[in-house]
Protein backbone atom coordinates (compact mmCIF):
# COMPACT_ATOMS: atom_id res chain seq x y z
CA UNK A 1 26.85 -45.96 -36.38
CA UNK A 2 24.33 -44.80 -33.81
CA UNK A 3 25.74 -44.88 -30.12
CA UNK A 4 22.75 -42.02 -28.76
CA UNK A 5 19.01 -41.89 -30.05
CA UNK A 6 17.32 -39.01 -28.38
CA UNK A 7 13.36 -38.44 -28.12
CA UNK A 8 11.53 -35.57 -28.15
CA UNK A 9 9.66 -35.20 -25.44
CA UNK A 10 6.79 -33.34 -26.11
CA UNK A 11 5.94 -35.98 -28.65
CA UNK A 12 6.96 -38.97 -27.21
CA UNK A 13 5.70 -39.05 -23.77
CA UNK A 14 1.85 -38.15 -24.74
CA UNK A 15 2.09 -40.87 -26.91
CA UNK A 16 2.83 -43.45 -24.41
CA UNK A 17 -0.05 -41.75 -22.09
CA UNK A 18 -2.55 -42.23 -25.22
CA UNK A 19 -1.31 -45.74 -25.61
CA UNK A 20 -1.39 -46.57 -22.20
CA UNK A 21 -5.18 -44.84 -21.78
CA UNK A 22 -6.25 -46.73 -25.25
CA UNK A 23 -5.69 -50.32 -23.29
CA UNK A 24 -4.60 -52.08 -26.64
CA UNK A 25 -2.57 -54.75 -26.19
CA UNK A 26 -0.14 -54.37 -28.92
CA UNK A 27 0.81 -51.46 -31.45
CA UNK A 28 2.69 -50.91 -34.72
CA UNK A 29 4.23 -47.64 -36.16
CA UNK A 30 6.56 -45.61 -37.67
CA UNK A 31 9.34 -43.75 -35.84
CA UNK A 32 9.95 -40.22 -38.08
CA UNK A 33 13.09 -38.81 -37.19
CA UNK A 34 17.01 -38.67 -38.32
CA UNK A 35 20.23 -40.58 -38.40
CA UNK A 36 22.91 -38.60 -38.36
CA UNK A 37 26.46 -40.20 -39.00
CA UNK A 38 28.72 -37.52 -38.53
CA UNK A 39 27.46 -37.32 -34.73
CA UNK A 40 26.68 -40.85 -34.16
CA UNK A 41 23.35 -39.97 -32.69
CA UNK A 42 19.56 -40.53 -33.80
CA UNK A 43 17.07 -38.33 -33.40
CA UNK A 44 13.40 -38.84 -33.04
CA UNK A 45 10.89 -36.43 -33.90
CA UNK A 46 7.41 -38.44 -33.73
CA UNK A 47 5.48 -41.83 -33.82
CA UNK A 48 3.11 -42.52 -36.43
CA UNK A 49 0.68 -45.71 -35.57
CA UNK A 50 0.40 -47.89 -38.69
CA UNK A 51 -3.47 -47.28 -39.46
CA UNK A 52 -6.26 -50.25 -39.79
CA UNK A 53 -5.40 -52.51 -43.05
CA UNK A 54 -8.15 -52.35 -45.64
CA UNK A 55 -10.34 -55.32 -43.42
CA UNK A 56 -10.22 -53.22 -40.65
CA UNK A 57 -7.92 -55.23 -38.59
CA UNK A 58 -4.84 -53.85 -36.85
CA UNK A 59 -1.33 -54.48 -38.12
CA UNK A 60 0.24 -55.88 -34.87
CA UNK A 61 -1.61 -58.30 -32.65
CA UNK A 62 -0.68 -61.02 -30.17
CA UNK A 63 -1.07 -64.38 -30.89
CA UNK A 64 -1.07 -66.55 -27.41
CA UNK A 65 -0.35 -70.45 -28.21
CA UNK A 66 -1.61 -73.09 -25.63
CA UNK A 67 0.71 -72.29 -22.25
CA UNK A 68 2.89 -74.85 -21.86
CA UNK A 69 2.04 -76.23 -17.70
CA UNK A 70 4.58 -77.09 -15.43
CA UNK A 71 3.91 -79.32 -12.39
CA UNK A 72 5.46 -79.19 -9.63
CA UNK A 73 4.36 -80.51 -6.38
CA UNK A 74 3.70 -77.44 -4.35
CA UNK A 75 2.12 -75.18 -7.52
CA UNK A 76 1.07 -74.73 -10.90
CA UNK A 77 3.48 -71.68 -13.45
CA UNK A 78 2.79 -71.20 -16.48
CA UNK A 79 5.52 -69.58 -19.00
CA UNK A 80 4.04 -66.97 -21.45
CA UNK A 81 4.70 -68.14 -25.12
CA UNK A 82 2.67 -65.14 -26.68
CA UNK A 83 4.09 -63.11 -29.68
CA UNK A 84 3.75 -60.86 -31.84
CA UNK A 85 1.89 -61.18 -35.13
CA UNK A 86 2.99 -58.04 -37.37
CA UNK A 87 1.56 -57.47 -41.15
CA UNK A 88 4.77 -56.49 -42.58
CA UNK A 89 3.27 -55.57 -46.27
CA UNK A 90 0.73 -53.46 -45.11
CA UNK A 91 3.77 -51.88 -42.71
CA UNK A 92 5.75 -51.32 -45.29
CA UNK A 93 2.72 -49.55 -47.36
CA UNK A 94 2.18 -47.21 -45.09
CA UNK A 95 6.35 -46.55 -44.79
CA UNK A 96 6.45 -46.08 -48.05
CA UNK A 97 3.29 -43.08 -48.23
CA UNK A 98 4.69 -41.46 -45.44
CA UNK A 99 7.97 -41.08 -47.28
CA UNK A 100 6.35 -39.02 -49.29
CA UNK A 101 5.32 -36.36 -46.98
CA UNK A 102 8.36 -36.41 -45.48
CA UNK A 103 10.71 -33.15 -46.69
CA UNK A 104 14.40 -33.44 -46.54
CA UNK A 105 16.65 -35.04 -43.85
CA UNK A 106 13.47 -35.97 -42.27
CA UNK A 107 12.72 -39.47 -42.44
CA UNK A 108 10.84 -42.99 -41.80
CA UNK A 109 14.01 -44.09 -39.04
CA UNK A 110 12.07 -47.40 -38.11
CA UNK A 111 9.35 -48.58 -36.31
CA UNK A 112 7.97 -48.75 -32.78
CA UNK A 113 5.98 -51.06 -31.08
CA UNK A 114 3.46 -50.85 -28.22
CA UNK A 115 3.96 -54.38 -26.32
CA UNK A 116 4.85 -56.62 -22.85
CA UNK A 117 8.49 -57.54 -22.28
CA UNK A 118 7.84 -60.68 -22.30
CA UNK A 119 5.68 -60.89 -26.03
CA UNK A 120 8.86 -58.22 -27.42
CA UNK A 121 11.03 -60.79 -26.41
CA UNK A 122 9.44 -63.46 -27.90
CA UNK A 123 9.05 -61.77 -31.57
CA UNK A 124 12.19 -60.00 -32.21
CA UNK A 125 12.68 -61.74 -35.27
CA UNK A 126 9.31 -61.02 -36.85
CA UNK A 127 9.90 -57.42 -35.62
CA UNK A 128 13.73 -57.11 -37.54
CA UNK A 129 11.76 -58.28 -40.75
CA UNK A 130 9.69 -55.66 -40.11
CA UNK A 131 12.16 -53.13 -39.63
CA UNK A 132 13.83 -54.81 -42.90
CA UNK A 133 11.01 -53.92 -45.24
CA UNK A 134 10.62 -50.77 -44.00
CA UNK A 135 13.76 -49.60 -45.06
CA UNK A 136 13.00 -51.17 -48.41
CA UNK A 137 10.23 -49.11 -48.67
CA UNK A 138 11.66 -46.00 -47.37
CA UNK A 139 15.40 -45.86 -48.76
CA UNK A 140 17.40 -43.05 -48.59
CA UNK A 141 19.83 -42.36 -51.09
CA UNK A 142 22.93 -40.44 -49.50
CA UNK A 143 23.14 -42.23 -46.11
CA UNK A 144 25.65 -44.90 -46.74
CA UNK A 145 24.37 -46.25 -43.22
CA UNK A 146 22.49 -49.61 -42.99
CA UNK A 147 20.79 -49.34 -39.63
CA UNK A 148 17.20 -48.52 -39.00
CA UNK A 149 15.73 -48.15 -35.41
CA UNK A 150 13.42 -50.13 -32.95
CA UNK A 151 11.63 -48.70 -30.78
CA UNK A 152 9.84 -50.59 -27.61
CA UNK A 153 7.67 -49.12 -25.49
CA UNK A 154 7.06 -51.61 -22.61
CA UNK A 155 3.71 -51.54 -20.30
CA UNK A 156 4.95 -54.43 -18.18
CA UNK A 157 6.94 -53.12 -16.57
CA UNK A 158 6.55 -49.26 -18.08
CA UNK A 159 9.99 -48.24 -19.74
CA UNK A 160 11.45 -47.28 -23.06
CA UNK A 161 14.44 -48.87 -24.63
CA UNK A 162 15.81 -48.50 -28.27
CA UNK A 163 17.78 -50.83 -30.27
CA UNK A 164 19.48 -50.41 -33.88
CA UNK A 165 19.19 -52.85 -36.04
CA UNK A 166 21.06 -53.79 -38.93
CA UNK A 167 19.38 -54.08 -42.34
CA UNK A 168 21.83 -56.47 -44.00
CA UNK A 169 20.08 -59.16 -46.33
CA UNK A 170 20.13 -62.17 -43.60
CA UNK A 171 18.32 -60.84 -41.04
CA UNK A 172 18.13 -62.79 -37.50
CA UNK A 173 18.06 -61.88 -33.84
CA UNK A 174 21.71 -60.86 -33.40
CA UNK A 175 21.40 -57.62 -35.50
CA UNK A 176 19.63 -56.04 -32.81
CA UNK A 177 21.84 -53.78 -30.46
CA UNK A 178 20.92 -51.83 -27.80
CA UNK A 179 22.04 -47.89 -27.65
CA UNK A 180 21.83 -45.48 -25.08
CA UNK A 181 17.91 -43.42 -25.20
CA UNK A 182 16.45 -40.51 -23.58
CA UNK A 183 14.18 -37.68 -23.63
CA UNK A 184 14.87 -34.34 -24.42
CA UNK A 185 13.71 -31.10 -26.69
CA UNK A 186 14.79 -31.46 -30.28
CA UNK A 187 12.47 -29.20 -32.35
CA UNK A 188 12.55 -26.10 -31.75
CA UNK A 189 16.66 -25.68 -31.85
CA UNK A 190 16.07 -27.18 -35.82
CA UNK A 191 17.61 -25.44 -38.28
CA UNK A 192 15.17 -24.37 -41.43
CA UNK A 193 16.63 -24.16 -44.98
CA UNK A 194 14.89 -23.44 -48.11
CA UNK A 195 15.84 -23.84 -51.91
CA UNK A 196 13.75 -22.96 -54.53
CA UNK A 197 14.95 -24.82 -57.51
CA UNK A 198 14.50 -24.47 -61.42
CA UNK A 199 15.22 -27.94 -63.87
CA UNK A 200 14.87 -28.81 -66.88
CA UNK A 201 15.62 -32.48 -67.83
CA UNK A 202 15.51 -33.25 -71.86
CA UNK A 203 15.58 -36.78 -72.04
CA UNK A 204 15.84 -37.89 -75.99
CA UNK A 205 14.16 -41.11 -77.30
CA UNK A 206 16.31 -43.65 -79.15
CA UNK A 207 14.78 -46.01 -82.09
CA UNK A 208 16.14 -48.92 -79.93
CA UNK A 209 14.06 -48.44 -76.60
CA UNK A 210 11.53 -48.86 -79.29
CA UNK A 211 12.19 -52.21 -79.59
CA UNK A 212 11.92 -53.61 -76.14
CA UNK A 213 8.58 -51.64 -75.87
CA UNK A 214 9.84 -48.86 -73.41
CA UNK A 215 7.79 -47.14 -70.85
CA UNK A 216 7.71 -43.51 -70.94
CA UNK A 217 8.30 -43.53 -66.93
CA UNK A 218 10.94 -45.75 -67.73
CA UNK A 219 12.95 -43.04 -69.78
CA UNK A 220 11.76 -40.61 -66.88
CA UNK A 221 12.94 -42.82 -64.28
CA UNK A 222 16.50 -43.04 -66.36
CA UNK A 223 16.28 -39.00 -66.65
CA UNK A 224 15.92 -38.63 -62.95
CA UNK A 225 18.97 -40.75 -62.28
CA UNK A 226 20.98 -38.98 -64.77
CA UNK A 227 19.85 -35.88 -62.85
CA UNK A 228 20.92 -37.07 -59.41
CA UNK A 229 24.43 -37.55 -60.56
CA UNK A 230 24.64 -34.03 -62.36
CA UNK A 231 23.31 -32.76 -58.66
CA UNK A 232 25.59 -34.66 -56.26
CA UNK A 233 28.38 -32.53 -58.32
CA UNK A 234 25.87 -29.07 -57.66
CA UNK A 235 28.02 -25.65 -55.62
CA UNK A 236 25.51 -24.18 -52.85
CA UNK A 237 25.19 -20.95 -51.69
CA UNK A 238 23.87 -20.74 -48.16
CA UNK A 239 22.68 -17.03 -47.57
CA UNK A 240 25.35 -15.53 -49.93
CA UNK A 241 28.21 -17.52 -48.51
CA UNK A 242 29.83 -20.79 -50.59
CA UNK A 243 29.38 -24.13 -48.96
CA UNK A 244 33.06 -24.87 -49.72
CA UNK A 245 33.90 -22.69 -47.27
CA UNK A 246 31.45 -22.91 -44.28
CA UNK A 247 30.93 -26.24 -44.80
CA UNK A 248 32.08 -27.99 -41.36
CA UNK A 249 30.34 -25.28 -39.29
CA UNK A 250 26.97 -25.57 -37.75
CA UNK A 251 24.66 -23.02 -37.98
CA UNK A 252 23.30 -20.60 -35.18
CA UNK A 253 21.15 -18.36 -37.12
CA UNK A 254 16.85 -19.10 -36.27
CA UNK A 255 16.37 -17.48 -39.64
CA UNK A 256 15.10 -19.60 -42.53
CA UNK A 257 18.73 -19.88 -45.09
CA UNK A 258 18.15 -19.30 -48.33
CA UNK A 259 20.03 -22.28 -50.39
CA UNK A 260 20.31 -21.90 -53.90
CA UNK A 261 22.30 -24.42 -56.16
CA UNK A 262 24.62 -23.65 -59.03
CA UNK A 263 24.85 -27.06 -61.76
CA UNK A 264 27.78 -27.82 -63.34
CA UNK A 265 28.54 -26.95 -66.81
CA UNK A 266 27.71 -30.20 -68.76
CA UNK A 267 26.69 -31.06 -72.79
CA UNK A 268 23.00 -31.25 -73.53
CA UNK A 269 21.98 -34.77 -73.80
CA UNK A 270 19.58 -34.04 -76.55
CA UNK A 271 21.57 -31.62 -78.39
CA UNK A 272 23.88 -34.46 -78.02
CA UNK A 273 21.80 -37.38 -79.20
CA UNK A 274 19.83 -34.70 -82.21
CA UNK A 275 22.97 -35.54 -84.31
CA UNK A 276 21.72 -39.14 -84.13
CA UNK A 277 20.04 -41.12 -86.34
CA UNK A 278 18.41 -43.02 -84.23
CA UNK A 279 16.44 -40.32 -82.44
CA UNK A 280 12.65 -41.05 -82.48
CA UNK A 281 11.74 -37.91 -80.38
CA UNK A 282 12.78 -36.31 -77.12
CA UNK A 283 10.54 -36.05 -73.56
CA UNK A 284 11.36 -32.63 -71.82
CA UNK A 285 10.27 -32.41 -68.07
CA UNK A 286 10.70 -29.02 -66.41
CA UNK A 287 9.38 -27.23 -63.33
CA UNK A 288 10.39 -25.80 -60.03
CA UNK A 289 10.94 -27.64 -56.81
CA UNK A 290 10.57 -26.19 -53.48
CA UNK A 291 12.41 -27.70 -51.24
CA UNK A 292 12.83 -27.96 -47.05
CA UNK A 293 15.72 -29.18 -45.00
CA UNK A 294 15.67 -29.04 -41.09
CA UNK A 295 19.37 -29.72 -39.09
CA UNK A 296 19.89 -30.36 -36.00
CA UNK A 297 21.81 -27.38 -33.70
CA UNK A 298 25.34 -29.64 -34.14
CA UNK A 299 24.88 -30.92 -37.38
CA UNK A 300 27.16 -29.13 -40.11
CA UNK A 301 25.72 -26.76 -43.17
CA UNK A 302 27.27 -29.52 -45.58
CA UNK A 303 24.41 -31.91 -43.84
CA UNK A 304 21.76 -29.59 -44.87
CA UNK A 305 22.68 -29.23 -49.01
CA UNK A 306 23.29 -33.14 -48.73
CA UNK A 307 19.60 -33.44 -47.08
CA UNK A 308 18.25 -30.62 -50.24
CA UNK A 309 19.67 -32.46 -53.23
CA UNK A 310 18.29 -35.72 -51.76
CA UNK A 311 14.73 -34.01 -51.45
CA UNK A 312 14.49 -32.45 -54.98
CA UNK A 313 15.63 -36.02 -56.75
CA UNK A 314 12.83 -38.14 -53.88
CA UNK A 315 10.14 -35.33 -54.87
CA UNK A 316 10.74 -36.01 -58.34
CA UNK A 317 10.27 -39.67 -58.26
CA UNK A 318 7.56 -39.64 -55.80
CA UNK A 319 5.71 -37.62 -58.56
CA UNK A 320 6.79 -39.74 -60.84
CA UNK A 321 5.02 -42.96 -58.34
CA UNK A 322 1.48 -41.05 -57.87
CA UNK A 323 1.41 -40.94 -61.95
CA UNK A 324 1.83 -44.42 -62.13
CA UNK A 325 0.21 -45.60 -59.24
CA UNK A 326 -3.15 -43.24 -60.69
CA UNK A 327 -2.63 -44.97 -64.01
CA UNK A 328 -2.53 -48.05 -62.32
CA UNK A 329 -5.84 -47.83 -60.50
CA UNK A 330 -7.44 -45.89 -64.07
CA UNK A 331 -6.25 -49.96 -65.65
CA UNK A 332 -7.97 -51.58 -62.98
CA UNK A 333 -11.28 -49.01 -63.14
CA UNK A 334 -11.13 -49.78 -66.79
CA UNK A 335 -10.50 -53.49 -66.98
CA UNK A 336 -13.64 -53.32 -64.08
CA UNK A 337 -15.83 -51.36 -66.50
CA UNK A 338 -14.83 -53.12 -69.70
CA UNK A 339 -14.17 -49.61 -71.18
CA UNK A 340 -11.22 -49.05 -72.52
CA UNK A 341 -12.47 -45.24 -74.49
CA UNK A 342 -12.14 -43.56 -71.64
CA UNK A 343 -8.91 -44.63 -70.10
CA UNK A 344 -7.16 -44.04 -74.02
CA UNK A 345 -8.18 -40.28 -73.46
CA UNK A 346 -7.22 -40.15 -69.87
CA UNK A 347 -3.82 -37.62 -69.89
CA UNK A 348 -2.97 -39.87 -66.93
CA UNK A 349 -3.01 -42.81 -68.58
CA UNK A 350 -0.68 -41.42 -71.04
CA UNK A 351 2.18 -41.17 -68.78
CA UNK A 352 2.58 -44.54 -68.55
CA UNK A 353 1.55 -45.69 -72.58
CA UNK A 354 4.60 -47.60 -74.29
CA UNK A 355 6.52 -45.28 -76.68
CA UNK A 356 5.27 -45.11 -80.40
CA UNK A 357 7.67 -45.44 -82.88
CA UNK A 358 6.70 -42.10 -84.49
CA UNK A 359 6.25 -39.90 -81.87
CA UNK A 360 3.90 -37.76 -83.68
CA UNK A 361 1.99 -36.02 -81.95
CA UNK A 362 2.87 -33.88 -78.51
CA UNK A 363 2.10 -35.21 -75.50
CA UNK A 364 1.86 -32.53 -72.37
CA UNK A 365 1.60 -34.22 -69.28
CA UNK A 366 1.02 -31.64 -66.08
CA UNK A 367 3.06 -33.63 -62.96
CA UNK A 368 1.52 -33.36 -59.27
CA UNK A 369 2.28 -29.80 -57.70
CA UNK A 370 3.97 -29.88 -54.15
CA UNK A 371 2.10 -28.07 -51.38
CA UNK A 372 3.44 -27.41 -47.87
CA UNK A 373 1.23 -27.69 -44.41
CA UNK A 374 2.79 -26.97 -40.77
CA UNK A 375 3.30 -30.02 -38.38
CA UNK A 376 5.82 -29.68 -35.57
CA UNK A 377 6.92 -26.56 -33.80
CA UNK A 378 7.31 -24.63 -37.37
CA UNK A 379 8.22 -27.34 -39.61
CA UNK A 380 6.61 -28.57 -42.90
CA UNK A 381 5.35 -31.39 -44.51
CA UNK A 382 4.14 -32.21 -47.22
CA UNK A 383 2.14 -33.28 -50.29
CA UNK A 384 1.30 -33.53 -54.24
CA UNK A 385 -1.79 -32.08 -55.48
CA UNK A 386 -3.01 -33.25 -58.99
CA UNK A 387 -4.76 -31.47 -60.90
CA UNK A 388 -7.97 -33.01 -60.42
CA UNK A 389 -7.55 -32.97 -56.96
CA UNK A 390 -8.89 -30.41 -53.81
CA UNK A 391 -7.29 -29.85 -50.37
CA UNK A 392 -10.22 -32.29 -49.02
CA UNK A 393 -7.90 -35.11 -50.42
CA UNK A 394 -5.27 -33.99 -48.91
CA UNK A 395 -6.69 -33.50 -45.65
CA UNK A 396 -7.24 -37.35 -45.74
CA UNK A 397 -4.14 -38.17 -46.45
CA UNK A 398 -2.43 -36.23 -43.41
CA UNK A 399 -5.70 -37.71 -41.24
CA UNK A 400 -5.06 -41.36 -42.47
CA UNK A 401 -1.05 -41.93 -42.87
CA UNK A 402 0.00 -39.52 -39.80
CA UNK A 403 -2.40 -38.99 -37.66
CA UNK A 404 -2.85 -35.87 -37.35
CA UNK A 405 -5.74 -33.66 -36.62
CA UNK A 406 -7.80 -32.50 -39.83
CA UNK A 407 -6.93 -28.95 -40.91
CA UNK A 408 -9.91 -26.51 -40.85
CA UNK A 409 -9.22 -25.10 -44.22
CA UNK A 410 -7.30 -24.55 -47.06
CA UNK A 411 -5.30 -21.51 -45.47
CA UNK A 412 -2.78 -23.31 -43.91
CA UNK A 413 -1.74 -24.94 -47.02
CA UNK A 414 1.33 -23.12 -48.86
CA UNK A 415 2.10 -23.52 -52.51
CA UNK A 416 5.62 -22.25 -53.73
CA UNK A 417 5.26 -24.28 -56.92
CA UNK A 418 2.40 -22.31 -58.30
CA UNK A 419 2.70 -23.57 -61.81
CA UNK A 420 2.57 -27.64 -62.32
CA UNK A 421 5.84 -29.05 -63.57
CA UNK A 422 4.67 -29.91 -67.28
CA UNK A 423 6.22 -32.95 -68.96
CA UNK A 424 6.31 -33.14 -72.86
CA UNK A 425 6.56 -35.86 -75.21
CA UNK A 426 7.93 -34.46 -78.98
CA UNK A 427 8.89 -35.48 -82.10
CA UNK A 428 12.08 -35.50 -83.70
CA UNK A 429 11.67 -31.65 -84.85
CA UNK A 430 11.53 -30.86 -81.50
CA UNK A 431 15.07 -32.27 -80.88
CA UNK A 432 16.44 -30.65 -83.52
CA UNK A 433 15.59 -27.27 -82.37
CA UNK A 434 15.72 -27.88 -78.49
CA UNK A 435 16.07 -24.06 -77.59
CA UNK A 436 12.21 -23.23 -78.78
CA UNK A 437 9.72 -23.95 -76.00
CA UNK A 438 7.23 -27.02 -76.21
CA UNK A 439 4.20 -24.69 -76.71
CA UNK A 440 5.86 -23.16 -79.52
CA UNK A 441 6.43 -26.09 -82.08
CA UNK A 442 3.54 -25.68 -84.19
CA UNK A 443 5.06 -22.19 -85.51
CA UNK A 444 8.38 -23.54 -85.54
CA UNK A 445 8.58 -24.50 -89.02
CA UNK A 446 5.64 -21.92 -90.28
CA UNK A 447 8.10 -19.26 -88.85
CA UNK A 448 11.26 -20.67 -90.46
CA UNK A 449 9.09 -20.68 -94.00
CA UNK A 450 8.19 -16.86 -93.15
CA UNK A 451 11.70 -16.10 -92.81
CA UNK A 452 12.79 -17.10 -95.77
CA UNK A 453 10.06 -15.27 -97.98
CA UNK A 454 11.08 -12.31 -95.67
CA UNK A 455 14.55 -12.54 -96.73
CA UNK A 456 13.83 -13.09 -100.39
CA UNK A 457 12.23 -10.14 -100.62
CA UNK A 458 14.49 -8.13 -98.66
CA UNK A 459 17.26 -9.03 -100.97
CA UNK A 460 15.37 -8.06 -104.34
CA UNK A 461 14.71 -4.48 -102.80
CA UNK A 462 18.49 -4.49 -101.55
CA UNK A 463 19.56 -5.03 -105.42
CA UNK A 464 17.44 -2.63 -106.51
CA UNK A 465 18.95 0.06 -103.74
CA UNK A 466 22.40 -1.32 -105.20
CA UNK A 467 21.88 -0.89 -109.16
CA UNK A 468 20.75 2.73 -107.97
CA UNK A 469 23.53 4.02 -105.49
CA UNK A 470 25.38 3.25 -108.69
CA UNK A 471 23.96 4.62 -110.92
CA UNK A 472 24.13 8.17 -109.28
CA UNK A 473 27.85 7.83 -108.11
CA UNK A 474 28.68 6.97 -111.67
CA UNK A 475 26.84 10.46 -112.94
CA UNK A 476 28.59 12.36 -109.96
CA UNK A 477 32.64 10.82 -111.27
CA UNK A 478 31.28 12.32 -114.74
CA UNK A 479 30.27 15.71 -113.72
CA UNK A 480 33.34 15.92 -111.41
CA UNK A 481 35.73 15.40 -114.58
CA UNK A 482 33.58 18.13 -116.96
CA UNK A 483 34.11 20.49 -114.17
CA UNK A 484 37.93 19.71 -113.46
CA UNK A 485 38.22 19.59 -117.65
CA UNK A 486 36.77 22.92 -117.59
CA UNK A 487 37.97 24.61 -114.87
CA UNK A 488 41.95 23.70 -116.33
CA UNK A 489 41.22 25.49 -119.90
């Protein structure tokens, strides 16, 4: 439970100068930060406006209702009835890209909002409905907490004040509740920890998904799952020390840690499922992750390979979302078109096709590549590259969903996962000999047939050698015994 949320104030205060220098009467965005349990405090790292909606039109605005007049006999008050009109949807869009850029134990906390006392007052329903969806669209998967933050910054009169609010299914104006805020520096005592990390997920396809039509990023989807659990039970190695060990103690070190995870011993699924008979084919996805964690000064090391795992399992799926969400818009450029030829050959497309029963031929499916780009006082975001795709799209992205100024070039940009994470669709061969590689299936079976002639006519020459070692060992036993026969006259 949050008791503390503290700002940082080299973020935080020229926003509210910008705001308050803009003149706009109301404002939506994102609050980027953490919630940390084990310290009962929330930390808040930047605001992120909510950018113009596809019309053009701004996702908060007031709304002011006829004023309800009172008379009285000496003067005329008015009480203000305006509120706030928020597009929660487009909200929880924008939530859900920035999630994406967002590396581990850094994430969408809640939202913010630029407004009067009064007007906040007024709309703190619509605003916990906001909040609500947000945290929809930007779950995390090991906090077991249920609060999200709101932010107001008030023109009238000019103050800050934070509330938590609770995320539980019926949402009303109670579940807002205020906690202690204030300013203070937050980035540059942040802890920086790096894993590099190798997977390999072999995911085997059953005759009976066949039968209820099932999506390839459906089986991926049930891989990546699968995976998560495997990595919850993961040993880390912080800098050549076990986590077991150090894992209640914060860490003082400036240095980037090097983290490296060590899976547990567990069966193969496919070599597992290749003894079935109701194995169609099997859908290997491997790569290398790169991944980021940032703690604060207090925080344990045990928060940091918590933050990691979470990272490498979101990265994963959020490739897994721009495939789908490209195939999606390849549909709807098709459908538009009335060509369906080109969006058959489209390798994108074919991440999302339905599962033949056959599986055939071999699918290879390159996945987005994750790139890194500075932000705050030596921390990271970042984004996926496809491989159609230049750093000018990427530059839009960062412009458009935080903000931020445009980078000047490509330079800046850091790419640990220099090969793209390939994903494979293959037939039942495949399965049955799991430890070839992908690219090698075509000479699987050519080799095997090699192999065999090989040996055939290794063991006609070894016959041969045979029937002639003893051949000559049978002449030497008979010239031994004439010369012993002589040799005793």
């Amino acid at each position: 439970m949050v008791k503390v949320v503290v700002g940082e104030e080299t973020r935080l205060e020229p926003a509210e100068n910008r705001l308050a220098q803009s003149a706009i009467p109301a404002q939506v965005g994102l609050v980027i930060g953490k919630l940390s349990s084990k310290l009962d405090r929330g930390f808040i790292f930047d605001l992120v406006p909510t950018p113009l909606n596809d019309a053009g039109d701004p996702a908060c605005s007031i709304i002011e209702p006829l004023k309800a007049e009172k008379k009285s006999s000496k003067s005329k008050s008015y009480v203000d009835s305006s509120y706030l009109s928020i597009d929660k949807d487009w909200v929880s869009e924008h939530a859900r890209q920035v999630s994406r850029l967002l590396v581990g134990g850094v994430k969408v906390v809640g939202i913010y909002v630029w407004a009067g006392e009064t007007c906040f007052k007024n709309s703190t329903l619509v605003l916990c409905q906001t909040v609500k969806v947000v945290a929809g669209a930007a779950p995390a998967l090991q906090s077991g907490s249920d609060e999200m933050l709101l932010l107001h910054i008030s023109y009238s009169p000019r103050r800050w004040t934070c509330r938590k609010c609770s995320v539980s299914p019926n949402i009303t104006s109670s579940n807002l509740r205020p906690c202690d805020f204030k300013l203070g520096r937050l980035l540059n005592s942040l802890q920086t920890f790096r894993c590099i990390y190798n997977f390999c997920m072999r995911l085997p396809i059953c005759c009976e998904s066949l039968s209820y039509c099932k999506m390839l990023n459906d089986v991926l989807l049930d891989g990546i799952s699968t995976h998560m659990k495997e990595l919850k039970g993961a040993k880390a190695i912080i800098d050549g020390n076990l986590v077991d060990v150090i894992a209640d103690e914060p860490c003082a070190s400036d240095n980037v840690h090097e983290v490296e995870l060590l899976l547990p011993i567990l069966k193969d699924i496919s070599l597992e499922a290749s003894s079935q008979k109701d194995v169609a084919g099997v859908v290997i996805y491997s790569g290398v992750v790169c991944s980021y964690s940032y703690l604060n000064a207090k925080e344990p090391v045990s928060q940091a390979v918590a933050d990691i795992k979470e990272d490498i399992i979101m990265s994963l799926r959020s490739r897994l979302d721009i495939i789908s969400d490209e195939a999606d818009r390849e549909t709807a450029a098709a459908s538009e078109v009335g060509s369906e030829t080109n969006l058959t050959k489209s390798s994108i497309k074919s991440a999302c096709q339905i599962i033949q029963q056959s599986v055939r031929t071999q699918c290879i499916l390159p996945f987005p590549r994750r790139v890194f780009i500075p932000w705050l006082a030596g921390t990271f975001i970042c984004d996926y590259l496809l491989p159609t795709e230049t750093f000018e799209a990427l530059k839009d992205h960062f412009v458009e969903l935080l903000s931020m100024e445009a980078p000047e070039d490509d330079s800046i940009l850091w790419q640990p996962e220099k090969e793209l994470p390939p994903l494979t669709a293959m037939s039942f061969w495949h399965v049955a000999a799991p430890l070839y590689p992908a690219s090698d299936a075509v000479q699987i079976e050519k080799s095997w047939n090699d192999a065999v002639d090989g040996d055939s006519k290794y063991s006609t020459t070894r016959n041969i050698n045979g029937i002639y070692a003893s051949f000559v060992l049978l002449v030497a036993i008979i010239l031994g015994f004439l010369f012993y026969a002589r040799s005793c006259r």
